[in-house]
PDB file of N, CA and C in Angstrom:
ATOM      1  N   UNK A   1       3.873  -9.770  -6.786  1.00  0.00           N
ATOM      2  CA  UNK A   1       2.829  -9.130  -6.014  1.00  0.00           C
ATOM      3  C   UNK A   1       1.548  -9.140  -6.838  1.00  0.00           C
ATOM      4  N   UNK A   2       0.122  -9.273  -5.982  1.00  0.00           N
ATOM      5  CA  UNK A   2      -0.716  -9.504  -6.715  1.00  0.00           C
ATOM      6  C   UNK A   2      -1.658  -7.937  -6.090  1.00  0.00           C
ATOM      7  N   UNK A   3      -2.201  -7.798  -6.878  1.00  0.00           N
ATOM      8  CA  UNK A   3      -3.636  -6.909  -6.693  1.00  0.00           C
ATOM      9  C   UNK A   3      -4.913  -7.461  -5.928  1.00  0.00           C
ATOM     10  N   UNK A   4      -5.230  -7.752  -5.166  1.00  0.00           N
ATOM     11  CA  UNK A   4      -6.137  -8.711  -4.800  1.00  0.00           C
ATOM     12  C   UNK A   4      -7.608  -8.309  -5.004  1.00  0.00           C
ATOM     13  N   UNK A   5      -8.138  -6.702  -4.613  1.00  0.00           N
ATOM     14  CA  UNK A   5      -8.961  -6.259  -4.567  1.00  0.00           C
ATOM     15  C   UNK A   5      -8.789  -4.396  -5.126  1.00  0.00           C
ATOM     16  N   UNK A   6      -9.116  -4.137  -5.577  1.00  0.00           N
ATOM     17  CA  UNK A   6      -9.742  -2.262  -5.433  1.00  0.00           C
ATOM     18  C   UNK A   6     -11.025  -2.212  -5.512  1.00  0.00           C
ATOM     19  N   UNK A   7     -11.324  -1.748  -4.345  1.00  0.00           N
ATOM     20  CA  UNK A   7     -12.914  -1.326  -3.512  1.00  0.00           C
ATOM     21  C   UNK A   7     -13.369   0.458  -3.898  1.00  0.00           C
ATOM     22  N   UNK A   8     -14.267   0.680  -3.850  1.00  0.00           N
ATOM     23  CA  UNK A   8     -14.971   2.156  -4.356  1.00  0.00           C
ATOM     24  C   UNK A   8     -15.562   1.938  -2.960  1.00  0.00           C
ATOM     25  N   UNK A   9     -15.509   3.121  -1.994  1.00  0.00           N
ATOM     26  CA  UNK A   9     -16.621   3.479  -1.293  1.00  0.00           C
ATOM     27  C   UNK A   9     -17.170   4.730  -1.143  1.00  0.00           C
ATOM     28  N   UNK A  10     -18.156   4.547  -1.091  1.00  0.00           N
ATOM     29  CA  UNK A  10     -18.880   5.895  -2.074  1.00  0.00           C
ATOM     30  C   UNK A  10     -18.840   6.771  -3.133  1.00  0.00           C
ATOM     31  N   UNK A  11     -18.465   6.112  -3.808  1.00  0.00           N
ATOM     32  CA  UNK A  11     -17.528   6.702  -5.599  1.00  0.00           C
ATOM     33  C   UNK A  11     -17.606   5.545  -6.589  1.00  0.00           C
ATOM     34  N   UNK A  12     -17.842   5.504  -7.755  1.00  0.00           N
ATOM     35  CA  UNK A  12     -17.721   5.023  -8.485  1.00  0.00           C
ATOM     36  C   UNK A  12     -16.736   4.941  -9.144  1.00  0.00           C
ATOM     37  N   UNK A  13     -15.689   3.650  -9.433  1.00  0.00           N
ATOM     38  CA  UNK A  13     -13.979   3.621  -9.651  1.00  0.00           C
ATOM     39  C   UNK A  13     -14.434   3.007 -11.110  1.00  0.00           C
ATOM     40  N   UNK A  14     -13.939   4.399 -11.682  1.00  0.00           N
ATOM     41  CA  UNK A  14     -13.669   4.257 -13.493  1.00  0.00           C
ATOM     42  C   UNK A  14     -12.589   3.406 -13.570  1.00  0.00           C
ATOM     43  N   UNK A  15     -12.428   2.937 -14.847  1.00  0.00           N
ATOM     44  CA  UNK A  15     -11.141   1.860 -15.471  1.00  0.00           C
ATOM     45  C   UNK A  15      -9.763   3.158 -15.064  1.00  0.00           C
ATOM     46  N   UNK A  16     -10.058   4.213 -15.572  1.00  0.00           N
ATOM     47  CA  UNK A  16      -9.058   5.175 -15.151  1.00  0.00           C
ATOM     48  C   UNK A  16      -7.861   4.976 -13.871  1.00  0.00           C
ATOM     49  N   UNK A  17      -9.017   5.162 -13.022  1.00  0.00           N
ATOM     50  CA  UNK A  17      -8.616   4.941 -11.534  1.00  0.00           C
ATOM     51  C   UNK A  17      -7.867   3.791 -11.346  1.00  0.00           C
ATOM     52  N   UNK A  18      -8.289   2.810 -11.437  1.00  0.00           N
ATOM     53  CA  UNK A  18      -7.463   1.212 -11.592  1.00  0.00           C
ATOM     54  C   UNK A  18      -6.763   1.559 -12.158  1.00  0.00           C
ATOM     55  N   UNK A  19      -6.353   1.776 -13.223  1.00  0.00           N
ATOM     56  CA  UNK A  19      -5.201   1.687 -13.984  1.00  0.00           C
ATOM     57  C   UNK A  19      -4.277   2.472 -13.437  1.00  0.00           C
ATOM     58  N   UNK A  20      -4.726   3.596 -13.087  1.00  0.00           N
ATOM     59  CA  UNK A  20      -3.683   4.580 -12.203  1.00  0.00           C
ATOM     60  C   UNK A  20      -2.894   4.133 -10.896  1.00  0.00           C
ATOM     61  N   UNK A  21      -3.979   2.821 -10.625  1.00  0.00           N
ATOM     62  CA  UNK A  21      -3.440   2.312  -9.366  1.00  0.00           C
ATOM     63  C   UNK A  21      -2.494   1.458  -9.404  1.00  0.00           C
ATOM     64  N   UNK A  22      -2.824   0.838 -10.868  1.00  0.00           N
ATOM     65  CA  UNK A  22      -2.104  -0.512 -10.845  1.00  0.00           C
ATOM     66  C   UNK A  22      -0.442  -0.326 -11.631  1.00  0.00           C
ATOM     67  N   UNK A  23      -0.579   1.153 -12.149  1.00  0.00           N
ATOM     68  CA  UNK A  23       0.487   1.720 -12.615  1.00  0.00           C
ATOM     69  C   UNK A  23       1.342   1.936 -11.234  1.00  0.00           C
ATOM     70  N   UNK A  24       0.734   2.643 -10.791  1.00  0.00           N
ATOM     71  CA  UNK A  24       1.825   3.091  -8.900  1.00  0.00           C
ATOM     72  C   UNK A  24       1.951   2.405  -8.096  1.00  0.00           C
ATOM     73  N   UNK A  25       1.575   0.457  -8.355  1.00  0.00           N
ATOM     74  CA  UNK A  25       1.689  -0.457  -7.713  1.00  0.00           C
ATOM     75  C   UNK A  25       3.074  -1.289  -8.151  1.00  0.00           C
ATOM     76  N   UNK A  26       3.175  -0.687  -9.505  1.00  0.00           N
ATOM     77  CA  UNK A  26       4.235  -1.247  -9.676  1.00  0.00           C
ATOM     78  C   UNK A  26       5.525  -0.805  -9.278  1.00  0.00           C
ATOM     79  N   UNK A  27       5.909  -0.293  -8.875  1.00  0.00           N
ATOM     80  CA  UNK A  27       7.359   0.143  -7.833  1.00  0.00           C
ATOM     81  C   UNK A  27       7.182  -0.362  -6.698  1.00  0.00           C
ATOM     82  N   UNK A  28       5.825  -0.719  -6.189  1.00  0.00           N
ATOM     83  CA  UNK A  28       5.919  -1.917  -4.716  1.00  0.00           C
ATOM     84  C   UNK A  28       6.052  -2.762  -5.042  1.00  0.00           C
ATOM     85  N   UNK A  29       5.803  -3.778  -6.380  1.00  0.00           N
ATOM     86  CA  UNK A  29       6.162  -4.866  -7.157  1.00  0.00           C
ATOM     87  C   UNK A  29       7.858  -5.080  -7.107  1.00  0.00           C
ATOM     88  N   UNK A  30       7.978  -4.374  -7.474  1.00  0.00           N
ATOM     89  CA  UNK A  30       9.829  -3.989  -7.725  1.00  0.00           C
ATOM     90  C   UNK A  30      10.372  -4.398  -6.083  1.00  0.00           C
ATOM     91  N   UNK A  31       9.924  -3.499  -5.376  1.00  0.00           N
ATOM     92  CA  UNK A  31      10.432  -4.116  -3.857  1.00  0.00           C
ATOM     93  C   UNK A  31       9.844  -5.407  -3.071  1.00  0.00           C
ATOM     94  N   UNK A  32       8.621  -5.934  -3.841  1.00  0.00           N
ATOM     95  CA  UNK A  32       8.856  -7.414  -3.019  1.00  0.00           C
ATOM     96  C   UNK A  32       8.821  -8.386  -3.819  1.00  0.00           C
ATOM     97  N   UNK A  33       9.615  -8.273  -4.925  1.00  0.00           N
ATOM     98  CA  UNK A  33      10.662  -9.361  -5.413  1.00  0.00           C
ATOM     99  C   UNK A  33      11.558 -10.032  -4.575  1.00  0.00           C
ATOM    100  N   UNK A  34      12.051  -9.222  -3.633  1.00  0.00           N
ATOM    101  CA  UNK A  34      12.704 -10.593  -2.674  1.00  0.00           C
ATOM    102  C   UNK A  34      12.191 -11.186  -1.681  1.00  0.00           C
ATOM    103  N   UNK A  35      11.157 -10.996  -1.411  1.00  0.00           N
ATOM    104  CA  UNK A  35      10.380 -12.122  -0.235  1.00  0.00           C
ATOM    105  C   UNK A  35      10.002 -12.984  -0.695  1.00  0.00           C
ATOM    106  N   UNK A  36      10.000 -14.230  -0.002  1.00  0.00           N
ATOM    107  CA  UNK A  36       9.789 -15.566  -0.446  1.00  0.00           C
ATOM    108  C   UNK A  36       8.544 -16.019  -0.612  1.00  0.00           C
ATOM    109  N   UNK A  37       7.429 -15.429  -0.146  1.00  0.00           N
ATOM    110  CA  UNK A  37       6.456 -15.795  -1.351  1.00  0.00           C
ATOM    111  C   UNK A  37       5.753 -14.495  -1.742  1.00  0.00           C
ATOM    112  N   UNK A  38       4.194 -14.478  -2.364  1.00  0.00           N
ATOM    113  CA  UNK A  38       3.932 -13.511  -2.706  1.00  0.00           C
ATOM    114  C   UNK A  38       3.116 -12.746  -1.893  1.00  0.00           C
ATOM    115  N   UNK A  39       3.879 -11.264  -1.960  1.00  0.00           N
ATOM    116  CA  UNK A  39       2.702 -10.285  -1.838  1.00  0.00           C
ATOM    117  C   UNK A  39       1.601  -9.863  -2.091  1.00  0.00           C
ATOM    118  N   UNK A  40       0.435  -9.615  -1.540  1.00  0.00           N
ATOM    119  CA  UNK A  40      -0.812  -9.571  -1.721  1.00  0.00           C
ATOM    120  C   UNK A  40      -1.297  -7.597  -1.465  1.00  0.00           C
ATOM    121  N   UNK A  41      -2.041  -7.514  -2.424  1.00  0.00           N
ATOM    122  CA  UNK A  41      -1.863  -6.082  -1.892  1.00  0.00           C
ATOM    123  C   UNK A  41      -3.169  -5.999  -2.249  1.00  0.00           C
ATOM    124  N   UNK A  42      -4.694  -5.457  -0.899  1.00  0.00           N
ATOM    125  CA  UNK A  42      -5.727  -4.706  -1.371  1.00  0.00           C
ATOM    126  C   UNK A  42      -5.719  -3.454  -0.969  1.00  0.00           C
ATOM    127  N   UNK A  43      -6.567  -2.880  -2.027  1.00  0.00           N
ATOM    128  CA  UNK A  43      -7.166  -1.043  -2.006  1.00  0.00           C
ATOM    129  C   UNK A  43      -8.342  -0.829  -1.712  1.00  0.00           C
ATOM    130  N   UNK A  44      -8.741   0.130  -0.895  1.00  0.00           N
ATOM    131  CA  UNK A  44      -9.664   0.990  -1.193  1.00  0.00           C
ATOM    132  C   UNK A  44      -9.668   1.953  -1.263  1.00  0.00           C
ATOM    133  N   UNK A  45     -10.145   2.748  -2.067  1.00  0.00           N
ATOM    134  CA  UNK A  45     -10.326   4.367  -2.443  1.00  0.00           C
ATOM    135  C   UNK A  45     -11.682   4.513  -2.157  1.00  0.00           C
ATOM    136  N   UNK A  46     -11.983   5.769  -1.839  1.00  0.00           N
ATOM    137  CA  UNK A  46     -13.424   6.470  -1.518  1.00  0.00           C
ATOM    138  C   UNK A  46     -13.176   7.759  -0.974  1.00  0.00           C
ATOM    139  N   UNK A  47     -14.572   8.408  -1.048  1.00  0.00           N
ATOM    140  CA  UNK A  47     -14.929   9.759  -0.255  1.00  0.00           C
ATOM    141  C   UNK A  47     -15.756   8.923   1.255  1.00  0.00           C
ATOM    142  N   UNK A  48     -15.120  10.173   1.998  1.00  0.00           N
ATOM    143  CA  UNK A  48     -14.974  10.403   3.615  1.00  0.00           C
ATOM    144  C   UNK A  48     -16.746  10.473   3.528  1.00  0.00           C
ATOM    145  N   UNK A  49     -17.640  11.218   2.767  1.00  0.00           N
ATOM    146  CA  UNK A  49     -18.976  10.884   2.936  1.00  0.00           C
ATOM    147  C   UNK A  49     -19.978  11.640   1.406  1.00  0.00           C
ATOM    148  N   UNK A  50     -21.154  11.569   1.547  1.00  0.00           N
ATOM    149  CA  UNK A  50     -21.241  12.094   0.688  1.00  0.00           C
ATOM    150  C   UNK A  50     -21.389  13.378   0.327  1.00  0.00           C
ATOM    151  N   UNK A  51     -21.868  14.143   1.642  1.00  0.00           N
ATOM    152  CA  UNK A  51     -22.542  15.781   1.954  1.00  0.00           C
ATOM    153  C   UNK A  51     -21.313  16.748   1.731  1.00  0.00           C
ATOM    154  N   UNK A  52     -19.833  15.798   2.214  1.00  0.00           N
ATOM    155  CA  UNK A  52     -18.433  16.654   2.240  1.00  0.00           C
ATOM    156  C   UNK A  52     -18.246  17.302   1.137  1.00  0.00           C
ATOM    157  N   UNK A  53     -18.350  18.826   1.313  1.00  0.00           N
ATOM    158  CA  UNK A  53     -18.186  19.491   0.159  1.00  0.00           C
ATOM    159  C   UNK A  53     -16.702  20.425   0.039  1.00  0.00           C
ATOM    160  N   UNK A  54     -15.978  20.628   1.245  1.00  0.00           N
ATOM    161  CA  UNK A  54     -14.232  21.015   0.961  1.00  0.00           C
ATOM    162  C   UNK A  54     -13.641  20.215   2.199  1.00  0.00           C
ATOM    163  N   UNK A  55     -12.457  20.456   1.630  1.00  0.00           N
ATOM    164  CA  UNK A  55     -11.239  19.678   2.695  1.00  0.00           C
ATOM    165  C   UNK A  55     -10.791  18.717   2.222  1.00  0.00           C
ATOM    166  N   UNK A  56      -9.993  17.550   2.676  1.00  0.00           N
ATOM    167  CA  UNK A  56      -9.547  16.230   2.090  1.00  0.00           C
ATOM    168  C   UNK A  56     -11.006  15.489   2.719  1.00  0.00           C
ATOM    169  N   UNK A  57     -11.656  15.079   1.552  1.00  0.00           N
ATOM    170  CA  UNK A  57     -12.905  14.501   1.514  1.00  0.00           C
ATOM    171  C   UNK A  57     -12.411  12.414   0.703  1.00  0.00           C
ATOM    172  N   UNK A  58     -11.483  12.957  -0.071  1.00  0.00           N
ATOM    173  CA  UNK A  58     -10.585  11.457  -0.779  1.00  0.00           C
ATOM    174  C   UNK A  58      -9.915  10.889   0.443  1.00  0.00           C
ATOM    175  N   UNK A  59     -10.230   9.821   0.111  1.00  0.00           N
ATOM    176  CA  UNK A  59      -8.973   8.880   0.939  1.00  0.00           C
ATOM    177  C   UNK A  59      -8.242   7.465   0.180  1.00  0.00           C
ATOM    178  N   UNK A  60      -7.221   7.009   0.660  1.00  0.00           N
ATOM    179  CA  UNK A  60      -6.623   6.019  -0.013  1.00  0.00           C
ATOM    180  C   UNK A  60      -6.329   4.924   1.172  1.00  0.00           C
ATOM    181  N   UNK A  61      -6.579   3.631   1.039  1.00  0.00           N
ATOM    182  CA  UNK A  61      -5.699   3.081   1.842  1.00  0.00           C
ATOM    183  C   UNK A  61      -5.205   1.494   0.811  1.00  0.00           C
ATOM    184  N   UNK A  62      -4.024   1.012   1.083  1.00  0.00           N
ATOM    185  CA  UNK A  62      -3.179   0.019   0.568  1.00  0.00           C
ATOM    186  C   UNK A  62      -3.265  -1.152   2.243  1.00  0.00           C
ATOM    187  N   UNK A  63      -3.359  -2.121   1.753  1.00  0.00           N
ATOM    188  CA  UNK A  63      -3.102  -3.286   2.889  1.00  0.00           C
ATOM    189  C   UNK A  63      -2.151  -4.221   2.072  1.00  0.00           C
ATOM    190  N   UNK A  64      -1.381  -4.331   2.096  1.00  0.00           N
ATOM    191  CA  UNK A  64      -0.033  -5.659   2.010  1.00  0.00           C
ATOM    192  C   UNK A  64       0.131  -6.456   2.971  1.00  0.00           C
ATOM    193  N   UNK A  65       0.200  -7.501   2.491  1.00  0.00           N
ATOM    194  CA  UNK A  65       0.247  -8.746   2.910  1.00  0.00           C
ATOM    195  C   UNK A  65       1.467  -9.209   2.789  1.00  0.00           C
ATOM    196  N   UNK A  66       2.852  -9.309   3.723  1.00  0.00           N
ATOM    197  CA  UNK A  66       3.981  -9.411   3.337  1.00  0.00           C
ATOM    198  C   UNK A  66       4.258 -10.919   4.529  1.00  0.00           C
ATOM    199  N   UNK A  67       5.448 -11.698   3.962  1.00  0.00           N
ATOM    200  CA  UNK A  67       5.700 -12.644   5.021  1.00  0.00           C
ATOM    201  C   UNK A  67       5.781 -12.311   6.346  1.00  0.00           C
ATOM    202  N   UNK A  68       5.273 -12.511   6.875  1.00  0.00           N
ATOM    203  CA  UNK A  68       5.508 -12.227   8.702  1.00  0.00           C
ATOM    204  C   UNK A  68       4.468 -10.829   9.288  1.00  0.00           C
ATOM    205  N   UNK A  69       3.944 -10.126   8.253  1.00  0.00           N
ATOM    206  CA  UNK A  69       3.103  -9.049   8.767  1.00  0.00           C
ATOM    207  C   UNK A  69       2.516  -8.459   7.680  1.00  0.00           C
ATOM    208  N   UNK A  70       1.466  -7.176   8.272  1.00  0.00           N
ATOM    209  CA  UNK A  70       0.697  -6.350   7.034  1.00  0.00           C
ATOM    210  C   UNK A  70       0.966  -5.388   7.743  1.00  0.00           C
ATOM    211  N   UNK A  71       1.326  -4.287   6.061  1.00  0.00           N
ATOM    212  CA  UNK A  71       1.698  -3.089   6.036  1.00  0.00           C
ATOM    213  C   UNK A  71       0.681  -2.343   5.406  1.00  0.00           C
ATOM    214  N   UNK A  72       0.299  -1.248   6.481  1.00  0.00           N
ATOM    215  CA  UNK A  72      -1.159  -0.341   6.629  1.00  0.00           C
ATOM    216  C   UNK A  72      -0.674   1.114   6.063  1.00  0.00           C
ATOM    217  N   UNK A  73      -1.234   1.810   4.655  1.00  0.00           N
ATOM    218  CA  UNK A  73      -0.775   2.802   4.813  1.00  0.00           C
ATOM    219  C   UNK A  73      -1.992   3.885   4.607  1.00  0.00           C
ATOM    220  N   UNK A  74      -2.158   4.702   4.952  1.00  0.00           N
ATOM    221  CA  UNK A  74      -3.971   5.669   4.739  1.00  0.00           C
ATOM    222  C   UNK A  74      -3.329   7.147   4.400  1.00  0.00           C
ATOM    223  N   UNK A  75      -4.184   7.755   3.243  1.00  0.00           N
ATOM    224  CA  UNK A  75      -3.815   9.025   3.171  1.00  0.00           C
ATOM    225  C   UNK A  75      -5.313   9.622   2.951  1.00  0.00           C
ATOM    226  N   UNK A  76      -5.036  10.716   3.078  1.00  0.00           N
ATOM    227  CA  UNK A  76      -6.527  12.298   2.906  1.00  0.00           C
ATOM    228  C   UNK A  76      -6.213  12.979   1.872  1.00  0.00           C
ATOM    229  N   UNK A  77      -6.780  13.072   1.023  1.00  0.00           N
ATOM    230  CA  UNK A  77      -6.390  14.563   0.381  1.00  0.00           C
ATOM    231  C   UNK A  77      -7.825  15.082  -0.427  1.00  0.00           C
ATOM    232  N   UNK A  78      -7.546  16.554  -0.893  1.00  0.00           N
ATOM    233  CA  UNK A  78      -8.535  16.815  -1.513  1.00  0.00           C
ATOM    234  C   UNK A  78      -8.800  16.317  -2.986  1.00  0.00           C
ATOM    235  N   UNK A  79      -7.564  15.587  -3.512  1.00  0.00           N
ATOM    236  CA  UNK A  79      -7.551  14.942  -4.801  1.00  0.00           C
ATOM    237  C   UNK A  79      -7.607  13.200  -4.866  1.00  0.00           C
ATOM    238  N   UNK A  80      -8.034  13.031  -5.194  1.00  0.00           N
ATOM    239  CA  UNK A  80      -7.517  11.101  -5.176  1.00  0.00           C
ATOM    240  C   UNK A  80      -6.495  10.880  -5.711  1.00  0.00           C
ATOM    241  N   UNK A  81      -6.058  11.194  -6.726  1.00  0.00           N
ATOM    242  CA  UNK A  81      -4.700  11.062  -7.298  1.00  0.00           C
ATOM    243  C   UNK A  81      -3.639  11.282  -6.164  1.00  0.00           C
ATOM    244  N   UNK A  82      -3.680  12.549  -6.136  1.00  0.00           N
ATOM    245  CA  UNK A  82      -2.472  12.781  -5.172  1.00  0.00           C
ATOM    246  C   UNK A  82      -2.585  12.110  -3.358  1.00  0.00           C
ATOM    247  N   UNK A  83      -3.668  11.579  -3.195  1.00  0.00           N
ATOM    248  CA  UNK A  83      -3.394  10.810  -2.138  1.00  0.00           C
ATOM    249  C   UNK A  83      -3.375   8.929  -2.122  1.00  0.00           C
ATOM    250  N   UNK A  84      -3.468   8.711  -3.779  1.00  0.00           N
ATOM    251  CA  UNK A  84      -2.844   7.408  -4.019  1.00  0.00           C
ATOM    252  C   UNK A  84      -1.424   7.637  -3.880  1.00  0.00           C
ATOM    253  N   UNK A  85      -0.964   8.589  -4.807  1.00  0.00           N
ATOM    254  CA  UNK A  85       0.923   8.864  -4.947  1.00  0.00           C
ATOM    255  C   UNK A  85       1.154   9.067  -3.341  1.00  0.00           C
ATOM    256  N   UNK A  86       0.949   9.349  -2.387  1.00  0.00           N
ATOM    257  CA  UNK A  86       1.226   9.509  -1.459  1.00  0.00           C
ATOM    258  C   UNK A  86       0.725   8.150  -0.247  1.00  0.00           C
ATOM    259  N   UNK A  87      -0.300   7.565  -0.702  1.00  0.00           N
ATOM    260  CA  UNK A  87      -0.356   6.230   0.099  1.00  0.00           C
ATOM    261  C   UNK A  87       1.059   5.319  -0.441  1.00  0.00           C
ATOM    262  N   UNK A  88       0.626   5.286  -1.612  1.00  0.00           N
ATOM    263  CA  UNK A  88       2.030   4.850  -2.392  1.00  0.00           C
ATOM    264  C   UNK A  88       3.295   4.776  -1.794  1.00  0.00           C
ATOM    265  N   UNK A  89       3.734   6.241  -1.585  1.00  0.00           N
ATOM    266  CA  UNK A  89       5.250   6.871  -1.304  1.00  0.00           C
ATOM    267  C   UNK A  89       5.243   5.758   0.376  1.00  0.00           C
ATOM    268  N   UNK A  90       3.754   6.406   1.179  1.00  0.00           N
ATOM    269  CA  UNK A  90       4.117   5.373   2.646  1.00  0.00           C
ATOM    270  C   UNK A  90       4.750   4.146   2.638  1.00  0.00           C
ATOM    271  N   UNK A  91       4.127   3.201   1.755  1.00  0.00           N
ATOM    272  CA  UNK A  91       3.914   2.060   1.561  1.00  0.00           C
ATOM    273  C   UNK A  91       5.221   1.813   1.569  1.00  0.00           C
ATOM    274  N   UNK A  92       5.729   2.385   0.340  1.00  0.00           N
ATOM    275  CA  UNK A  92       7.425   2.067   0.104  1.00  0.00           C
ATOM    276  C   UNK A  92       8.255   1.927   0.848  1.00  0.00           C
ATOM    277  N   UNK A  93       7.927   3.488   1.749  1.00  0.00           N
ATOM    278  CA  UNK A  93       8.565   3.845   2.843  1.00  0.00           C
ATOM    279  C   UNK A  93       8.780   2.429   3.889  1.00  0.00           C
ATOM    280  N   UNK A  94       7.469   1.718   4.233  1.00  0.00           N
ATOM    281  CA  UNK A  94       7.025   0.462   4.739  1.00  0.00           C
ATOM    282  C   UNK A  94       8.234  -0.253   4.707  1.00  0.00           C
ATOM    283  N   UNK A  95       7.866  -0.379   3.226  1.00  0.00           N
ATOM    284  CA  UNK A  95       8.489  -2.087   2.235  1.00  0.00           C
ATOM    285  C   UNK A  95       9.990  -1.883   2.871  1.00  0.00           C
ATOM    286  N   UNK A  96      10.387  -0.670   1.982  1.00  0.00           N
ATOM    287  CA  UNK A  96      12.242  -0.800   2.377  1.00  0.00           C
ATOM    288  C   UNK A  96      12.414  -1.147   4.275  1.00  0.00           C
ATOM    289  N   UNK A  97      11.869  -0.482   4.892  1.00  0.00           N
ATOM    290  CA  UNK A  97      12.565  -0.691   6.346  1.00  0.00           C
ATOM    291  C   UNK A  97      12.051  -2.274   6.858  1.00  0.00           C
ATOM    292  N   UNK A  98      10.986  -2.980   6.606  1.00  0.00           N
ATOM    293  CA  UNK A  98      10.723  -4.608   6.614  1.00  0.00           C
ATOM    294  C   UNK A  98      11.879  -4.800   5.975  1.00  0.00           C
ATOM    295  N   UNK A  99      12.274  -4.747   4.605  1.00  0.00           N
ATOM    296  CA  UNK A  99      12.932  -5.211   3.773  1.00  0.00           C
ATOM    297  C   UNK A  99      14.846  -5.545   4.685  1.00  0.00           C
ATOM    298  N   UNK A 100      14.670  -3.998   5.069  1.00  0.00           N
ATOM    299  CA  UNK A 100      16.121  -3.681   5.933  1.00  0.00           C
ATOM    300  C   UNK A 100      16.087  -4.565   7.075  1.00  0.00           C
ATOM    301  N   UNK A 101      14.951  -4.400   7.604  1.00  0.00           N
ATOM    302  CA  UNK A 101      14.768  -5.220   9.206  1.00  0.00           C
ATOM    303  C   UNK A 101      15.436  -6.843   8.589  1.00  0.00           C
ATOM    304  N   UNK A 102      14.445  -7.171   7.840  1.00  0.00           N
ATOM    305  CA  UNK A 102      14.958  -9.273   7.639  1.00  0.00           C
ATOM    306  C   UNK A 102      16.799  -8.958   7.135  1.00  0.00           C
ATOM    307  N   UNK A 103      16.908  -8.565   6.200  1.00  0.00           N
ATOM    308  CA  UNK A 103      18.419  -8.286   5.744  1.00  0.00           C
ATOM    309  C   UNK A 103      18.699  -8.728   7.021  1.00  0.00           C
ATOM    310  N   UNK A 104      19.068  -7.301   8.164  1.00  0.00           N
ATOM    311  CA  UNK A 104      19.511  -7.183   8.757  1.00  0.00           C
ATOM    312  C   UNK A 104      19.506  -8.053  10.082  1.00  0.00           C
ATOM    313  N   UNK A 105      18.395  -8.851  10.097  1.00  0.00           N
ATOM    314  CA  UNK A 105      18.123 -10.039  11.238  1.00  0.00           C
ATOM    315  C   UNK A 105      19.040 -11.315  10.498  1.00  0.00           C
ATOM    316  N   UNK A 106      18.895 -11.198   9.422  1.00  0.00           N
ATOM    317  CA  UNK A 106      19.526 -12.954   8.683  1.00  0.00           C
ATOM    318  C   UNK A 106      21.336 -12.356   8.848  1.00  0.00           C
ATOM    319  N   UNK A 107      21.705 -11.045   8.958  1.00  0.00           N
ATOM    320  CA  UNK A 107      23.290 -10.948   8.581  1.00  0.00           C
ATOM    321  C   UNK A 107      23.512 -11.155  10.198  1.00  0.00           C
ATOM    322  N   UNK A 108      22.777 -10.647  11.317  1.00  0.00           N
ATOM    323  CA  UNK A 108      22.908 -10.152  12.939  1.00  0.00           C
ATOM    324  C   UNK A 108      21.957 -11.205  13.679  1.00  0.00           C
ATOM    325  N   UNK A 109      22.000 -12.660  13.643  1.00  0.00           N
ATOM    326  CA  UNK A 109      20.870 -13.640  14.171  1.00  0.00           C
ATOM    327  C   UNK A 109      21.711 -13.369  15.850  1.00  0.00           C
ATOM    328  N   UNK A 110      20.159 -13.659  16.367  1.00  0.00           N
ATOM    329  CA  UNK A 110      20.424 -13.407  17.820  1.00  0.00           C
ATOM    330  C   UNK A 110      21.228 -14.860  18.356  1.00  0.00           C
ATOM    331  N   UNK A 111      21.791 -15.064  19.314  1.00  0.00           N
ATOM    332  CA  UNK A 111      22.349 -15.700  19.781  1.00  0.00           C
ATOM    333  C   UNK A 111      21.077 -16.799  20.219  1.00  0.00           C
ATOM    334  N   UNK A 112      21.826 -17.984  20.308  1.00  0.00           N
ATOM    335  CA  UNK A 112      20.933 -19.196  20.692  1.00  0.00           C
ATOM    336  C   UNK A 112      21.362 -19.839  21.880  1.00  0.00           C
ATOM    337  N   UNK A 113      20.000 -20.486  22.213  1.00  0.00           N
ATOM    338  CA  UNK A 113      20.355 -20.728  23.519  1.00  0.00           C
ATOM    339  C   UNK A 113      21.848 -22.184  23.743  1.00  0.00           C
ATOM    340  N   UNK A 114      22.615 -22.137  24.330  1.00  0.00           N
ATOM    341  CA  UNK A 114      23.409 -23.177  24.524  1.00  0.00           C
ATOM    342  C   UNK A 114      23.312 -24.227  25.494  1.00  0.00           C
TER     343      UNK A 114
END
């Protein structure tokens, strides 16, 4: 799996931030080791605007690029951290049930026409 992009919108993304990302990218790494080619994964992180002064004002979103489709995951929070770990957790969530779906299409192929 590759990193393709991390985008800042309206925030300025310290080396910090990347690194934090590219640390919690790696357990989606781990799950698309078995697709046949590679995964592509962009980010963006940003604030919702600039005037927002409480509430989940952070947002996260992950786009993967997996064989046969892209997996969308978006979170809010009032922290960025904790709504990367939690775009994150979606994502996974994502990966395994694609992951289950092909398994489970290559063991259960539909019948062909005769």
């Amino acid at each position: 799996m590759t990193i393709s992009s991390i985008l800042g919108t309206n925030m300025e993304l310290t080396d910090a931030i990347k690194r934090y990302v590219e640390e919690r990218a790696e357990v989606l790494e781990k799950l698309t080791s078995g697709f046949e080619s590679t995964a592509e994964l962009r980010v963006e992180l940003g604030k919702t605007s600039q005037h927002h002064t409480s509430g989940p004002f952070f947002f996260a979103e992950f786009h993967m690029d997996v064989p046969g489709t892209i997996l969308t995951a978006k979170a809010e929070g009032a922290d960025l951290y904790a709504a990367i770990d939690e775009v994150r957790d979606d994502l996974k969530r994502q990966l395994v049930d694609r992951k289950e779906k092909v398994v489970d299409q290559n063991r259960h192929p539909r019948p062909g026409k005769e």
